[in-house]
C-alpha atoms as a PDB file:
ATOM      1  CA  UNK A   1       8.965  15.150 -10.759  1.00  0.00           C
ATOM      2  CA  UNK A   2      11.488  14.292 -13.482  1.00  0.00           C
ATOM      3  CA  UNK A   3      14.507  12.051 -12.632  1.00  0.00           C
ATOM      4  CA  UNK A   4      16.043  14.225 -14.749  1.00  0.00           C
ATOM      5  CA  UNK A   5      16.677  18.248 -14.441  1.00  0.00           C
ATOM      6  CA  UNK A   6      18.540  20.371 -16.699  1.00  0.00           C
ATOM      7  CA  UNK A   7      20.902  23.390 -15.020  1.00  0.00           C
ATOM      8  CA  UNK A   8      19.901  26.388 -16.697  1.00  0.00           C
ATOM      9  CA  UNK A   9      23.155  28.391 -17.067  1.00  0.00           C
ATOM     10  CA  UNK A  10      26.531  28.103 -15.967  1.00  0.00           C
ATOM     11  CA  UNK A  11      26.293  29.832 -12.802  1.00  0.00           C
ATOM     12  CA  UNK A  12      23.646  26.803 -11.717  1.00  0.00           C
ATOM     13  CA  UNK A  13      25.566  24.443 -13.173  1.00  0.00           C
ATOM     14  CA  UNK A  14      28.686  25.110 -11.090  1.00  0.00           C
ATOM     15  CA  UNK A  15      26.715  25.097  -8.127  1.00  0.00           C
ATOM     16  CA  UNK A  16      25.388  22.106  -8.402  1.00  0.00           C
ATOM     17  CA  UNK A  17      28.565  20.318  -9.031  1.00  0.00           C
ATOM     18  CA  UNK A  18      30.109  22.002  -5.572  1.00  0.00           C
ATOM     19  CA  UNK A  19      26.799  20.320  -3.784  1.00  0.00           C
ATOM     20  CA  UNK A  20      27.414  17.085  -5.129  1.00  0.00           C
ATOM     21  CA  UNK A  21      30.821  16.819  -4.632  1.00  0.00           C
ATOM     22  CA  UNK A  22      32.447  16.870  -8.435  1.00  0.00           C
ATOM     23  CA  UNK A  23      35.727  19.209  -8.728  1.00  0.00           C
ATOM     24  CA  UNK A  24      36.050  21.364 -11.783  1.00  0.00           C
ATOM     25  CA  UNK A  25      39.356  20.609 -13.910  1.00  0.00           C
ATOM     26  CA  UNK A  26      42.229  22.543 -12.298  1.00  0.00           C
ATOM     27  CA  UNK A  27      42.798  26.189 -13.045  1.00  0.00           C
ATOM     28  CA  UNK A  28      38.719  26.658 -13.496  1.00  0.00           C
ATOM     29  CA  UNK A  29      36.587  28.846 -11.053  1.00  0.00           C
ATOM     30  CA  UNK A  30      33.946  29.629 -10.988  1.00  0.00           C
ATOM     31  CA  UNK A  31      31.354  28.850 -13.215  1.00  0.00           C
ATOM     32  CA  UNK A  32      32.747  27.314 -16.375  1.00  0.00           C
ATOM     33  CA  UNK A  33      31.370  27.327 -20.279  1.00  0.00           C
ATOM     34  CA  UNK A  34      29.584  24.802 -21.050  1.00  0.00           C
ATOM     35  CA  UNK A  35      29.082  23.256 -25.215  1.00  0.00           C
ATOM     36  CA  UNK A  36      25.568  22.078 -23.748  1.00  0.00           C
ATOM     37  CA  UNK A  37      23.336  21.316 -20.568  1.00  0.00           C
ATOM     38  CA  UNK A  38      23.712  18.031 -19.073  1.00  0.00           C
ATOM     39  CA  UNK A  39      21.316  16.466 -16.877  1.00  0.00           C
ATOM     40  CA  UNK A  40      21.096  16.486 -13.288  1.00  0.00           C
ATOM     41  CA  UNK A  41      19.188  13.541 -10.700  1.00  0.00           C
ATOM     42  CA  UNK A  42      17.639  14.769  -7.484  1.00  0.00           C
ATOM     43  CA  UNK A  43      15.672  12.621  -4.898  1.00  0.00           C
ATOM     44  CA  UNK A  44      12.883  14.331  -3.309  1.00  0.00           C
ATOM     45  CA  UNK A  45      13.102  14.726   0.598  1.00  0.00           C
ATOM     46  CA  UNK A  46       9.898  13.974   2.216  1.00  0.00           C
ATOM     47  CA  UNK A  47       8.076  16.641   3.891  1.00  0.00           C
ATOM     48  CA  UNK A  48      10.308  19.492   2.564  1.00  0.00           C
ATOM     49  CA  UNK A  49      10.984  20.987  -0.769  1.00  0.00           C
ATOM     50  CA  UNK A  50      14.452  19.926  -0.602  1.00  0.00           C
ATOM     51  CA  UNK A  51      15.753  17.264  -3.409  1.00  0.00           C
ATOM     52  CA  UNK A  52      18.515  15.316  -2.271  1.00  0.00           C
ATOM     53  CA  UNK A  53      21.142  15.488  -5.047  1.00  0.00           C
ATOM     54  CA  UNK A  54      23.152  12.227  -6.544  1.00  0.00           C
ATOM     55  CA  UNK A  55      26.603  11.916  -6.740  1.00  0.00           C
ATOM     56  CA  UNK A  56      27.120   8.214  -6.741  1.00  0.00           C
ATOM     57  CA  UNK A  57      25.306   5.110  -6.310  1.00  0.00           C
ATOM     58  CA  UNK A  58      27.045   2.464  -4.613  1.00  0.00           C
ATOM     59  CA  UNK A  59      25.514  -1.436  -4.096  1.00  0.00           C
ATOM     60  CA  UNK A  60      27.125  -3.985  -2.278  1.00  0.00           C
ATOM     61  CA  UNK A  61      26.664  -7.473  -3.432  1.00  0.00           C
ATOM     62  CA  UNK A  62      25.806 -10.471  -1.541  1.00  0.00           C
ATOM     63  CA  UNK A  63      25.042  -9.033   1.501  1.00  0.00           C
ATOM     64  CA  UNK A  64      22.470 -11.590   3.185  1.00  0.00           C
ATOM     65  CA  UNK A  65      23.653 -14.861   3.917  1.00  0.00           C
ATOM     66  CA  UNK A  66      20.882 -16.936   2.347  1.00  0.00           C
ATOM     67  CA  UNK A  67      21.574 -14.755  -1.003  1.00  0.00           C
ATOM     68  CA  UNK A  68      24.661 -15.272  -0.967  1.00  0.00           C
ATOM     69  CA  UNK A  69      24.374 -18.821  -1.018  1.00  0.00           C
ATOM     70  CA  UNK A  70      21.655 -18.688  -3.910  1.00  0.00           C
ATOM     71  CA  UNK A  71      24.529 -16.913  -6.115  1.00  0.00           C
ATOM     72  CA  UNK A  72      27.080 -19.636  -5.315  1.00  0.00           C
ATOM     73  CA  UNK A  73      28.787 -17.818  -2.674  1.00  0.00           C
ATOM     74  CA  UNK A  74      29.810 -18.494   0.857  1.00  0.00           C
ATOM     75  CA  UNK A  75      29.206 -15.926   3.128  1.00  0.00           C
ATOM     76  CA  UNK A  76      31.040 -17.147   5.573  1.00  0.00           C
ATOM     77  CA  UNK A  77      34.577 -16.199   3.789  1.00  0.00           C
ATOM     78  CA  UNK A  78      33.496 -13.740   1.613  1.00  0.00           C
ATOM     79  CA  UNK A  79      34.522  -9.962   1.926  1.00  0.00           C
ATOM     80  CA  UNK A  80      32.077  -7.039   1.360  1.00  0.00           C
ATOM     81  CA  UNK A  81      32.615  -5.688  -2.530  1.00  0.00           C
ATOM     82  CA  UNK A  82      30.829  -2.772  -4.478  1.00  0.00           C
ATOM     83  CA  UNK A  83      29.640  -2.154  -7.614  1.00  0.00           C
ATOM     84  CA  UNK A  84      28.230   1.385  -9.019  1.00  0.00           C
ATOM     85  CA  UNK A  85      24.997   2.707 -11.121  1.00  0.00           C
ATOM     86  CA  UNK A  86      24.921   5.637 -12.860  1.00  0.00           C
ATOM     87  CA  UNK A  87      23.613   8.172 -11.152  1.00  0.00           C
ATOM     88  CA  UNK A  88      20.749   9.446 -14.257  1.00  0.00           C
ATOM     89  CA  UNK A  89      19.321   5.399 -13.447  1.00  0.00           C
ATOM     90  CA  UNK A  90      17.691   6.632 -10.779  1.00  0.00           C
ATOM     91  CA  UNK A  91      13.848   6.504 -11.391  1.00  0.00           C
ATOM     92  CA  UNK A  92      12.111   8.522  -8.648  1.00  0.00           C
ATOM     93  CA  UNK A  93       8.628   6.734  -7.284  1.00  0.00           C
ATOM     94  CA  UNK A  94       6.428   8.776  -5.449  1.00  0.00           C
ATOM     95  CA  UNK A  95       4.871   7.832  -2.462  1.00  0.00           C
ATOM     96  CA  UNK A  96       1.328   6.206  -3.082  1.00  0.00           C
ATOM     97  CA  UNK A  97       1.882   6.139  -6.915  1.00  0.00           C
ATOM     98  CA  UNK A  98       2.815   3.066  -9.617  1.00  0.00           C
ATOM     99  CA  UNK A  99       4.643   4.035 -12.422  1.00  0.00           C
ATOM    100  CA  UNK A 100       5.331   2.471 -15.668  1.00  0.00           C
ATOM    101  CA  UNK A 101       8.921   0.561 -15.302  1.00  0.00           C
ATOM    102  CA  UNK A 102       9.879  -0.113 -18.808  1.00  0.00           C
ATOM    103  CA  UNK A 103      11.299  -3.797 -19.029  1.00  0.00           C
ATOM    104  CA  UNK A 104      15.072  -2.888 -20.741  1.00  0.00           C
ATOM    105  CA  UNK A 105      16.160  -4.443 -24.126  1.00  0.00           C
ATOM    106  CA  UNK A 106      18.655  -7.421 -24.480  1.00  0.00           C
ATOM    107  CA  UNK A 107      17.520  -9.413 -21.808  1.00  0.00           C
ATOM    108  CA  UNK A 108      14.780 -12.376 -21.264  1.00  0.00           C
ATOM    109  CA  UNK A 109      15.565 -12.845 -17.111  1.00  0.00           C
ATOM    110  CA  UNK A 110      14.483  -9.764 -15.553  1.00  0.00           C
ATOM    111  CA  UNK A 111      15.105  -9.813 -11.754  1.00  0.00           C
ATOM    112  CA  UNK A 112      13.801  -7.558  -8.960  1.00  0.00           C
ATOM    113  CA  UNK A 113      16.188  -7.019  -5.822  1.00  0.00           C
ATOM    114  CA  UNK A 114      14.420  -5.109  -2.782  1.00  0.00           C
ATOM    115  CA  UNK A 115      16.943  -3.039  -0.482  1.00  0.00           C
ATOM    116  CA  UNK A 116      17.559  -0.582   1.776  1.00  0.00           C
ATOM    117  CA  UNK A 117      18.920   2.232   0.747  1.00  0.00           C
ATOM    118  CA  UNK A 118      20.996   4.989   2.468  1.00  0.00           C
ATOM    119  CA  UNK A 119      21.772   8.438   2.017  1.00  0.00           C
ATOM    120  CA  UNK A 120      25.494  10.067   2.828  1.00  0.00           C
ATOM    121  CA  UNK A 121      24.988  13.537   4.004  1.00  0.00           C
ATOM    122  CA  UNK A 122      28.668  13.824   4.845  1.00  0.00           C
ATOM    123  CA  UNK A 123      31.573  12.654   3.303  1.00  0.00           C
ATOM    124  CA  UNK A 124      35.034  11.237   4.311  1.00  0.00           C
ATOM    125  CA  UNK A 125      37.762   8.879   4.562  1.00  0.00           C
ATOM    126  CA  UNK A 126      38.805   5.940   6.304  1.00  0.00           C
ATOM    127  CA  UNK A 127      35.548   6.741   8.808  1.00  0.00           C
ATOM    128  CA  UNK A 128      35.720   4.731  11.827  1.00  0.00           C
ATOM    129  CA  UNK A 129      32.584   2.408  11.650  1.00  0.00           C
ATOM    130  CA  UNK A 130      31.741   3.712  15.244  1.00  0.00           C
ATOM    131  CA  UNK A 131      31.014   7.026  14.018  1.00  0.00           C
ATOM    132  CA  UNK A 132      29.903   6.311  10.145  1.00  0.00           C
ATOM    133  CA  UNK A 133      25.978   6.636  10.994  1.00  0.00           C
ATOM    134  CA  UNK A 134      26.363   9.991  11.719  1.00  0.00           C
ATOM    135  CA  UNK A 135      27.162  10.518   7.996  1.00  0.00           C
ATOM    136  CA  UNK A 136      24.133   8.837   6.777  1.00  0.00           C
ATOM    137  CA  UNK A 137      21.647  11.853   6.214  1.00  0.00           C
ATOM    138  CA  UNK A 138      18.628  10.244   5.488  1.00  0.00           C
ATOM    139  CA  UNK A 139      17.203   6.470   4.276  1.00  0.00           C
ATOM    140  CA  UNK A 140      14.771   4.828   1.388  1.00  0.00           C
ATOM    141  CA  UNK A 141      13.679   1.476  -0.345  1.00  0.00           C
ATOM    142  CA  UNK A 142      14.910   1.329  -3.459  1.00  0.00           C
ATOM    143  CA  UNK A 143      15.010  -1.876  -6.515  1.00  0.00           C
ATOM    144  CA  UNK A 144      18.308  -2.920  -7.613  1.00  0.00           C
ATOM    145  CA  UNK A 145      17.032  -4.267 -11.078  1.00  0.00           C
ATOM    146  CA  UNK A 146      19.170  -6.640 -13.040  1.00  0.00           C
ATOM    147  CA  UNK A 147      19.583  -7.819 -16.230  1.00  0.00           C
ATOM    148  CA  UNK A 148      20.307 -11.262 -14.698  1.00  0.00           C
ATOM    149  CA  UNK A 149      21.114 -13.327 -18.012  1.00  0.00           C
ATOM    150  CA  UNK A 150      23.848 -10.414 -19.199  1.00  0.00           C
ATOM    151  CA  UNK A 151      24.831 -10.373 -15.610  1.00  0.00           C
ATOM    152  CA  UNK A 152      25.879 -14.540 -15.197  1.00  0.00           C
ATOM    153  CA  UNK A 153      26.851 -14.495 -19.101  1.00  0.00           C
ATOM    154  CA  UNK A 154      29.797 -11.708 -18.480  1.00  0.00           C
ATOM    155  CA  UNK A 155      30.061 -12.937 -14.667  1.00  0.00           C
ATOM    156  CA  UNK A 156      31.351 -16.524 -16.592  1.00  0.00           C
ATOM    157  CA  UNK A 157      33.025 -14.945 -18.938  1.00  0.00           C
ATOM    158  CA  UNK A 158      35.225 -13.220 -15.778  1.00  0.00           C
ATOM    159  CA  UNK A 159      34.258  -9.359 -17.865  1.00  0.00           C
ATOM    160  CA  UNK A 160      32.893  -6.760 -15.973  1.00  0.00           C
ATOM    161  CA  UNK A 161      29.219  -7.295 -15.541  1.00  0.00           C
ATOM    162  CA  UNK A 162      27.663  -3.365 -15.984  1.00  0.00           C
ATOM    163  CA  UNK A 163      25.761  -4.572 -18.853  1.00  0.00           C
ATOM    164  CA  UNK A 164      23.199  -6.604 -16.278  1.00  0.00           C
ATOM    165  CA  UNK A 165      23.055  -3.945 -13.398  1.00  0.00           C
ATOM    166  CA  UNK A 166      24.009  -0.209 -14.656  1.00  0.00           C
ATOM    167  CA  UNK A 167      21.266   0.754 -17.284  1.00  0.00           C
ATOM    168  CA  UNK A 168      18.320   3.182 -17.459  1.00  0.00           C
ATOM    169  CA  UNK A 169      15.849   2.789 -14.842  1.00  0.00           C
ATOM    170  CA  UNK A 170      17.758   0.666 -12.882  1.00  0.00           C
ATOM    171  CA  UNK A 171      17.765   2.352  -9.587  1.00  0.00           C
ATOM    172  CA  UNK A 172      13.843   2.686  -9.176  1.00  0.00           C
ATOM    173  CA  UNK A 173      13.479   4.514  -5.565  1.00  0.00           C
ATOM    174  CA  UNK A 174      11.162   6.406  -2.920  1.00  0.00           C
ATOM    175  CA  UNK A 175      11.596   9.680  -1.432  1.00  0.00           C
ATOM    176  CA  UNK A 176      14.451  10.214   1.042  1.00  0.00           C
ATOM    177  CA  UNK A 177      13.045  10.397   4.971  1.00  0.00           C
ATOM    178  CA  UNK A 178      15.236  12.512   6.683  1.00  0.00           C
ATOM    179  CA  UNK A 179      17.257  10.424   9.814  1.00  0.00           C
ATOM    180  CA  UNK A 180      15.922  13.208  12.648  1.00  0.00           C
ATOM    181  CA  UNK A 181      12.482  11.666  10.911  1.00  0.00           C
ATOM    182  CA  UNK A 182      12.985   7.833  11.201  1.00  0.00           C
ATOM    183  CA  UNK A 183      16.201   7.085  12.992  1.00  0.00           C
ATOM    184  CA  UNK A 184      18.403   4.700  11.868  1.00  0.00           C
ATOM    185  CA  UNK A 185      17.549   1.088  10.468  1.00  0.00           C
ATOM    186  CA  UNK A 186      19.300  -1.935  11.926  1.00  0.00           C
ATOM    187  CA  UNK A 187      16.376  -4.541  12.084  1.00  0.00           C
ATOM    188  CA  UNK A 188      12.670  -4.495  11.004  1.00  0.00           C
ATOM    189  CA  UNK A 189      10.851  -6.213   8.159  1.00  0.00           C
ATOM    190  CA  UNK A 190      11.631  -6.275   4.380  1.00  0.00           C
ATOM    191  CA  UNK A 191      10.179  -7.821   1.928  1.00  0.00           C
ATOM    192  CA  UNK A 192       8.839  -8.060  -1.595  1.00  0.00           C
ATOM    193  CA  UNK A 193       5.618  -9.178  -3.487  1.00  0.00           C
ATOM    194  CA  UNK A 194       5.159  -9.981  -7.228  1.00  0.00           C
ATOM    195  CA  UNK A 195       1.591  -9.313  -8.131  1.00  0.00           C
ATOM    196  CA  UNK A 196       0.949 -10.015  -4.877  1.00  0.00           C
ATOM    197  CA  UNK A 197       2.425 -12.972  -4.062  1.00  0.00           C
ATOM    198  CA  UNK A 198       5.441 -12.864  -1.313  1.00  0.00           C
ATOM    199  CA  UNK A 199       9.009 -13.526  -2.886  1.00  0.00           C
ATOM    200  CA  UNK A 200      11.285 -11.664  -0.939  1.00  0.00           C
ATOM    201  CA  UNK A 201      10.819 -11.594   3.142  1.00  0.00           C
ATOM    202  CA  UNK A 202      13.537 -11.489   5.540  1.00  0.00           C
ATOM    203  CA  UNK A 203      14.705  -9.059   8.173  1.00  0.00           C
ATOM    204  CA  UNK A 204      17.404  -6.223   7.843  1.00  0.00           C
ATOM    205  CA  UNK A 205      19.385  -7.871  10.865  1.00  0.00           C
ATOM    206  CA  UNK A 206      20.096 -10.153   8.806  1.00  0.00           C
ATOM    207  CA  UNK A 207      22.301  -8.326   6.392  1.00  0.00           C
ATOM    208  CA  UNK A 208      25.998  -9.728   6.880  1.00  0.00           C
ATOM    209  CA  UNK A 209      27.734  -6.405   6.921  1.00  0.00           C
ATOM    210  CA  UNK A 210      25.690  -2.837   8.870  1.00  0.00           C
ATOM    211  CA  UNK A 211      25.147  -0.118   7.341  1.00  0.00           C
ATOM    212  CA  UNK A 212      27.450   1.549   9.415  1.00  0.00           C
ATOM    213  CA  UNK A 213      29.914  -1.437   8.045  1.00  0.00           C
ATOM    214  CA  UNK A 214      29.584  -0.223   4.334  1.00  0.00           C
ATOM    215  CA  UNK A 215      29.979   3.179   4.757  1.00  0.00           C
ATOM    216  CA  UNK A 216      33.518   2.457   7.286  1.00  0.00           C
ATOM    217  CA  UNK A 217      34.409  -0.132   4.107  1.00  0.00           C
ATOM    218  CA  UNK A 218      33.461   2.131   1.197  1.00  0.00           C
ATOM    219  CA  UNK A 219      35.508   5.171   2.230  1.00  0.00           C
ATOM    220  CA  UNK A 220      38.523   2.745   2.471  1.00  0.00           C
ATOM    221  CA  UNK A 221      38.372   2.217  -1.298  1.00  0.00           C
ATOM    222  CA  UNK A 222      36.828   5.644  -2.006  1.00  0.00           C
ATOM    223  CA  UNK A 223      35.846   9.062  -0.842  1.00  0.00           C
ATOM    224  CA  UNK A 224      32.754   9.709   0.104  1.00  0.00           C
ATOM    225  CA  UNK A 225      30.834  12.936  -0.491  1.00  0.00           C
ATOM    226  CA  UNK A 226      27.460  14.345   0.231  1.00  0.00           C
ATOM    227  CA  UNK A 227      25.086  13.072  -2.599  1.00  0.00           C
ATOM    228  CA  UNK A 228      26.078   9.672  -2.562  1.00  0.00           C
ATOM    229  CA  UNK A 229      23.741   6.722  -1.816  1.00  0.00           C
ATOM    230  CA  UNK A 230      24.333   3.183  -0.515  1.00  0.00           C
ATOM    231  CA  UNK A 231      22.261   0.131  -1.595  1.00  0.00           C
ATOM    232  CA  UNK A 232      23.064  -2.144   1.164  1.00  0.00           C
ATOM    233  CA  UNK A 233      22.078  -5.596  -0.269  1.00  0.00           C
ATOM    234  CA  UNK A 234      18.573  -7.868  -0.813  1.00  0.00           C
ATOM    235  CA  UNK A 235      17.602 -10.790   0.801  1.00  0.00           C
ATOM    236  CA  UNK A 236      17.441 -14.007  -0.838  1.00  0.00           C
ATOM    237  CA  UNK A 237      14.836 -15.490  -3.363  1.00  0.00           C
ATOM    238  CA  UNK A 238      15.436 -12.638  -5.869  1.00  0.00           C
ATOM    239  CA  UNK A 239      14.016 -13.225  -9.309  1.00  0.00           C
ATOM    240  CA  UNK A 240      12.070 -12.396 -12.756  1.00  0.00           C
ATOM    241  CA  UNK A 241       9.453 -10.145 -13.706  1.00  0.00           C
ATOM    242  CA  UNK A 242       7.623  -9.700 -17.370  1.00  0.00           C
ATOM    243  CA  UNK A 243       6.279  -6.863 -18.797  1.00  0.00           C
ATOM    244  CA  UNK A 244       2.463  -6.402 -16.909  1.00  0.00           C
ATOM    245  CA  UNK A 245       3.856  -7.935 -13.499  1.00  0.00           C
ATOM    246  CA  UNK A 246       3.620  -5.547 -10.315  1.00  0.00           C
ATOM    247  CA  UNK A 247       6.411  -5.280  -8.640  1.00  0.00           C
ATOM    248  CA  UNK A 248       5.547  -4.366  -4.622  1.00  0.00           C
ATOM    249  CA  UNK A 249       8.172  -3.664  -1.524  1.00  0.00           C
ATOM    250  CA  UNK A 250       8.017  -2.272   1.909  1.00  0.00           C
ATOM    251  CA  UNK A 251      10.615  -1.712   5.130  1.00  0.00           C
ATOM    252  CA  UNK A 252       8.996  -1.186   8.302  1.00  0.00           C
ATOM    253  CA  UNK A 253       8.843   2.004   9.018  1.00  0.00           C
ATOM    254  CA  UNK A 254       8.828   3.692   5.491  1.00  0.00           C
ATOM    255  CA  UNK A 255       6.139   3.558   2.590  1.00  0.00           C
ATOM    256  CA  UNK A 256       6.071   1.192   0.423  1.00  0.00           C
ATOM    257  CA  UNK A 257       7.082   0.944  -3.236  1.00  0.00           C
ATOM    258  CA  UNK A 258       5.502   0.280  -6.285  1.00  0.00           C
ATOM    259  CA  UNK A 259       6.071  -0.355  -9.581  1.00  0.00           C
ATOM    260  CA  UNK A 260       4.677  -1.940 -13.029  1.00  0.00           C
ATOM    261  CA  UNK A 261       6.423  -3.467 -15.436  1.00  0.00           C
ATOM    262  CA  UNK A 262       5.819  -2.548 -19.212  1.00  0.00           C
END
């Protein structure tokens, strides 16, 4: 399937933006007139014919202590702080399969980041981090690719640093397993191999700030909907991939992902 799918009339199109959470500009109900279709970007929800609609994609940065460290931070003084993707980056990987990821223009350091990623099925504000699981719907793997060079060049210049992290493709992820189908992940393997050779390996314990701790700190700042997704940091030894290089990572407890860089 297409990370990309066009509404087909208005009527559709309003719907859609209800389930994701958008609000039409005041005064409109209904469904509104439209100069042109605009793309949508659904997630498909293992074993169901459900897609998983995207509002938002949220990533937290630095979230494993060694990684941290490897970016010149110390995580021992450091608060959690997001950054966002576009939600049409999304590239959707089947289960099993190994697309084509096209390697983006502008940059020669290429780097893979391997994370868990999470699924809001209910929104809020200000959630209590004792009860913010029970908004996660559902869970996946998911690469956080990055235009590393653009990213350190703006990063020095102290200019927002989109340019390295928020362009096409740059959300490759599995399907979304349903929480009544895995539970909820707090430890277990992850890792990542570059034409088969380990790079990434660590263990989701190890992640500074929960899950459950991103969602309570996220819908501080901002309020969370149904159709937004979490990328909740990657373990350390992140780094770059060229254009024939097979990109391979896995979480205990969900299929692994595949890609191939062209």
């Amino acid at each position: 399937m297409d990370r990309r799918n066009f509404f087909h009339g208005t009527a559709a199109a309003a719907a859609a933006g209800a389930l994701a959470g958008c609000a039409a500009p005041a005064g409109v109900q209904g469904a509104a007139r439209t100069p042109f279709a605009v793309a949508s970007t659904y997630i498909p929800v293992v074993g169901s014919d459900e897609m998983f609609p995207v509002r938002r994609i949220y990533c937290i940065g630095r979230n494993y202590a060694a990684h941290s460290r490897e970016m010149g931070s110390d995580p021992t003084r450091e608060p959690p702080f997001f950054f966002q993707k576009p939600s049409d980056a999304v590239q959707n990987v089947a289960i099993g399969t190994m697309p084509d990821h096209p390697y983006p223009p502008l940059t020669k350091n290429y780097h893979y980041e391997a994370e868990l990623v999470a699924a809001i099925g209910k929104g809020g504000r200000n959630i209590p981090i004792g009860t913010a699981l029970e908004h996660v719907w559902g869970y996946t793997l998911g690469l956080d690719m990055t235009r590393r060079d653009l990213q350190q060049a703006m990063g020095n210049e102290k200019k927002p640093w989109e340019i390295g992290k928020s362009f096409d493709h740059s959300a490759p992820l599995g399907p979304i397993h349903k929480v009544a189908q895995t539970g909820h992940f707090t430890k277990g393997a992850i890792w990542l191999k570059v034409n088969r050779q380990l790079k990434q390996n660590a263990n989701l314990d190890q992640m500074i700030w929960s899950v459950a701790e991103q969602v309570a700190k996220l819908s501080e700042a901002f309020e969370l909907f149904p159709g937004d997704i979490i990328y909740s940091g990657t373990p350390a030894n992140v780094g770059p991939v060229v254009r024939g290089d097979v990109i391979e990572m896995h979480i205990d407890g969900l299929p692994n992902l595949s890609v191939k860089i062209v």
